[in-house]
C-alpha atoms as a PDB file:
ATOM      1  CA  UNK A   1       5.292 -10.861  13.462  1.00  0.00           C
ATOM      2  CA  UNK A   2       4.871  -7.370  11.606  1.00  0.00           C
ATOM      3  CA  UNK A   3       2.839  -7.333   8.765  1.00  0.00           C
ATOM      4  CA  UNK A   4       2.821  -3.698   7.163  1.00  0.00           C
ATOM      5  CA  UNK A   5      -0.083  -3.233   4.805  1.00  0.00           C
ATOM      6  CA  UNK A   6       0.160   0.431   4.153  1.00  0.00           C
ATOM      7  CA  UNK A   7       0.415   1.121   0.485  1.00  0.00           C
ATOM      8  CA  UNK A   8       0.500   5.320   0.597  1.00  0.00           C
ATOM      9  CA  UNK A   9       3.164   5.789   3.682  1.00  0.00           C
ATOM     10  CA  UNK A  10       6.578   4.946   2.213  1.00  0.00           C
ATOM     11  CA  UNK A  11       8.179   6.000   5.318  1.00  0.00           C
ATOM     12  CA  UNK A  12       9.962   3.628   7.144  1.00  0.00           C
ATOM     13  CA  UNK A  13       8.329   2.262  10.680  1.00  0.00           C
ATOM     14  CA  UNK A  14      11.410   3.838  12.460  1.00  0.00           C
ATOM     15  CA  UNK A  15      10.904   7.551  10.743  1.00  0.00           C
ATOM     16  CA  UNK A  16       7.436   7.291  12.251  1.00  0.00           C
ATOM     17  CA  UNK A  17       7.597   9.412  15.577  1.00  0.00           C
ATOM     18  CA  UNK A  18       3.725   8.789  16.917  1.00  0.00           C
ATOM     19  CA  UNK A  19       1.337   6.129  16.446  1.00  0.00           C
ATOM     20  CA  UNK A  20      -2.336   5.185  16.766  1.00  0.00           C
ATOM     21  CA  UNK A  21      -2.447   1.870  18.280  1.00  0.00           C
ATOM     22  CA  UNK A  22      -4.831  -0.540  19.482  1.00  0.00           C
ATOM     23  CA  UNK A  23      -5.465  -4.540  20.602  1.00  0.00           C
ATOM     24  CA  UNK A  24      -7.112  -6.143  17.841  1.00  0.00           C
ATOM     25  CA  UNK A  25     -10.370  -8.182  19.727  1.00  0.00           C
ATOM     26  CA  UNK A  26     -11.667  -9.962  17.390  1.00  0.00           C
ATOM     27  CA  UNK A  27      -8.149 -11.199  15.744  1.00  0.00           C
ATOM     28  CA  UNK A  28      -6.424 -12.373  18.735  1.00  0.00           C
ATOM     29  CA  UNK A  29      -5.733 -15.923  19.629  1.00  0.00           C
ATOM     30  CA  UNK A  30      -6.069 -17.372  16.311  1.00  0.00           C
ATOM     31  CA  UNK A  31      -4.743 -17.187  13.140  1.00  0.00           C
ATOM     32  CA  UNK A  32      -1.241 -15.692  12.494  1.00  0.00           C
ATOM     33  CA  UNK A  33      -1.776 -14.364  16.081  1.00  0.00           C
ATOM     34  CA  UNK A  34      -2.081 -17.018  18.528  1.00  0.00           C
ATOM     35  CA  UNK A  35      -1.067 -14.490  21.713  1.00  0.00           C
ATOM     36  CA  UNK A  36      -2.566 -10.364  20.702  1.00  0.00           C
ATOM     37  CA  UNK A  37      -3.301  -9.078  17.635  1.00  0.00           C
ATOM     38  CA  UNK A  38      -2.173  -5.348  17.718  1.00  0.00           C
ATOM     39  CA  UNK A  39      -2.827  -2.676  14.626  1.00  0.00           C
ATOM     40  CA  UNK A  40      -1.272   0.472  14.177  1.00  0.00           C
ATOM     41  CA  UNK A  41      -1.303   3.656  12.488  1.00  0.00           C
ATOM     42  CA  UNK A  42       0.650   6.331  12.199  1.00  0.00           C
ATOM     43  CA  UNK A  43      -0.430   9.847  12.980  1.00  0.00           C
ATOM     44  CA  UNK A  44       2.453  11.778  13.311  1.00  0.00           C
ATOM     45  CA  UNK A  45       1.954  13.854  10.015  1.00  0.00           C
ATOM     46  CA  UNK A  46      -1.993  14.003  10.671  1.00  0.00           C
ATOM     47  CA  UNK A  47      -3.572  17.101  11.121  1.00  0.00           C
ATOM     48  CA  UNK A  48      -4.797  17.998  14.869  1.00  0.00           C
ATOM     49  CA  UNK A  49      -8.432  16.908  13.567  1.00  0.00           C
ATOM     50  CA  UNK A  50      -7.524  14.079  10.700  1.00  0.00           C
ATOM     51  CA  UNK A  51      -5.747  12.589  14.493  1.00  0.00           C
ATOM     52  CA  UNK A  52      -8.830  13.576  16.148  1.00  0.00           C
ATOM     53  CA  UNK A  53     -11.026  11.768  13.766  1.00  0.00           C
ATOM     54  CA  UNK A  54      -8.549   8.390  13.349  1.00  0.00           C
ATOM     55  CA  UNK A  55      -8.765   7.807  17.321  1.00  0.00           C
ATOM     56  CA  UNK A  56     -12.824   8.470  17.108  1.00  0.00           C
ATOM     57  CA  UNK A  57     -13.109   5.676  13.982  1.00  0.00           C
ATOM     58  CA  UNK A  58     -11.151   3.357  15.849  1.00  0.00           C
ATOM     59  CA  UNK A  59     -13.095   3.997  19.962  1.00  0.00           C
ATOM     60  CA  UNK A  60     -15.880   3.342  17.954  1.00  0.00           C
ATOM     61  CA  UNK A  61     -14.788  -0.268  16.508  1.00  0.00           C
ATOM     62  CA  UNK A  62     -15.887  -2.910  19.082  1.00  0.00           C
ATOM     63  CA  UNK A  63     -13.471  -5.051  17.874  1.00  0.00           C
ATOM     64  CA  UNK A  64     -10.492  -2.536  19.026  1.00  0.00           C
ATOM     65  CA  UNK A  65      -9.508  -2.793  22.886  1.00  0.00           C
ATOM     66  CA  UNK A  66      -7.454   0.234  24.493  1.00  0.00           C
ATOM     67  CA  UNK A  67      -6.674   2.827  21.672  1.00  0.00           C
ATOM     68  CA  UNK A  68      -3.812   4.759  22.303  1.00  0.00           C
ATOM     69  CA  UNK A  69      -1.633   7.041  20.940  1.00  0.00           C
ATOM     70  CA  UNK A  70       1.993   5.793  21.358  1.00  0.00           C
ATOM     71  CA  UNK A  71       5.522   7.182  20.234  1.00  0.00           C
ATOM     72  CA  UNK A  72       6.692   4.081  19.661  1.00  0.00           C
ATOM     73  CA  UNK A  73       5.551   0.712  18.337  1.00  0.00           C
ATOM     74  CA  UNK A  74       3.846  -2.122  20.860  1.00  0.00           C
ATOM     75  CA  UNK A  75       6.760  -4.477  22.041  1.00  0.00           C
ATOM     76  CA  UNK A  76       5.863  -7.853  20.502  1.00  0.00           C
ATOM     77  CA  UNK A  77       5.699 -11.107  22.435  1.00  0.00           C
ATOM     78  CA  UNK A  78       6.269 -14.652  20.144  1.00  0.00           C
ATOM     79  CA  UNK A  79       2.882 -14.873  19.717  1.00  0.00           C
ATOM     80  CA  UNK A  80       1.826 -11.317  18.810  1.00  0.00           C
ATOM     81  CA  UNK A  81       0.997 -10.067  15.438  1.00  0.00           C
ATOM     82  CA  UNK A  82       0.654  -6.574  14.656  1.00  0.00           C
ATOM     83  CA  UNK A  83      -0.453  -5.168  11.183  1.00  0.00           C
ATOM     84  CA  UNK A  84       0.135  -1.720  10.462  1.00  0.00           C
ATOM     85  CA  UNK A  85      -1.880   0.467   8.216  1.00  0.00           C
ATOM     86  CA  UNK A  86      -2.325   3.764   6.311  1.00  0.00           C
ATOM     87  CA  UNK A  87      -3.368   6.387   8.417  1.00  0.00           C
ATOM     88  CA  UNK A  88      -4.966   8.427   5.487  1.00  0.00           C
ATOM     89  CA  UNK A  89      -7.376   5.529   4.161  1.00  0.00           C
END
């Protein structure tokens, strides 16, 4: 399941060519995600530091497991819910 919550990016999710992306800890197994809960966000148009400082914010969540950056989205298992966010909150 993709549940896209951005409300400033009006791109589509296929126009997006890089993306911030990280297991969701806390989220998965429950909920709307019974297998991982996955977020995203994309960086693409971010600035070398706005990038910088998105991957920083999220390594410093302890509820976010292995942030990446990623040129595509996460493949999704039937389980898996991924939400997908503004990058420029």
């Amino acid at each position: 399941m993709i549940d896209d919550r951005r409300t400033k990016d009006t791109r589509k999710v296929e126009d997006v060519e890089l993306w911030v992306v990280a297991t969701d800890k806390f989220m998965s197994g429950w909920g709307r995600a019974m297998g991982r809960s996955l977020v995203a966000y994309p960086a693409d148009l971010c600035m070398h530091e706005q990038k910088k400082r998105l991957i920083e914010w999220m390594e410093s969540r302890l509820d976010f497991l292995r942030v990446r950056e990623n040129m595509n989205l996460p493949r999704l298992g039937a389980a898996d819910h991924l939400a997908i966010y503004d990058a420029y909150e």
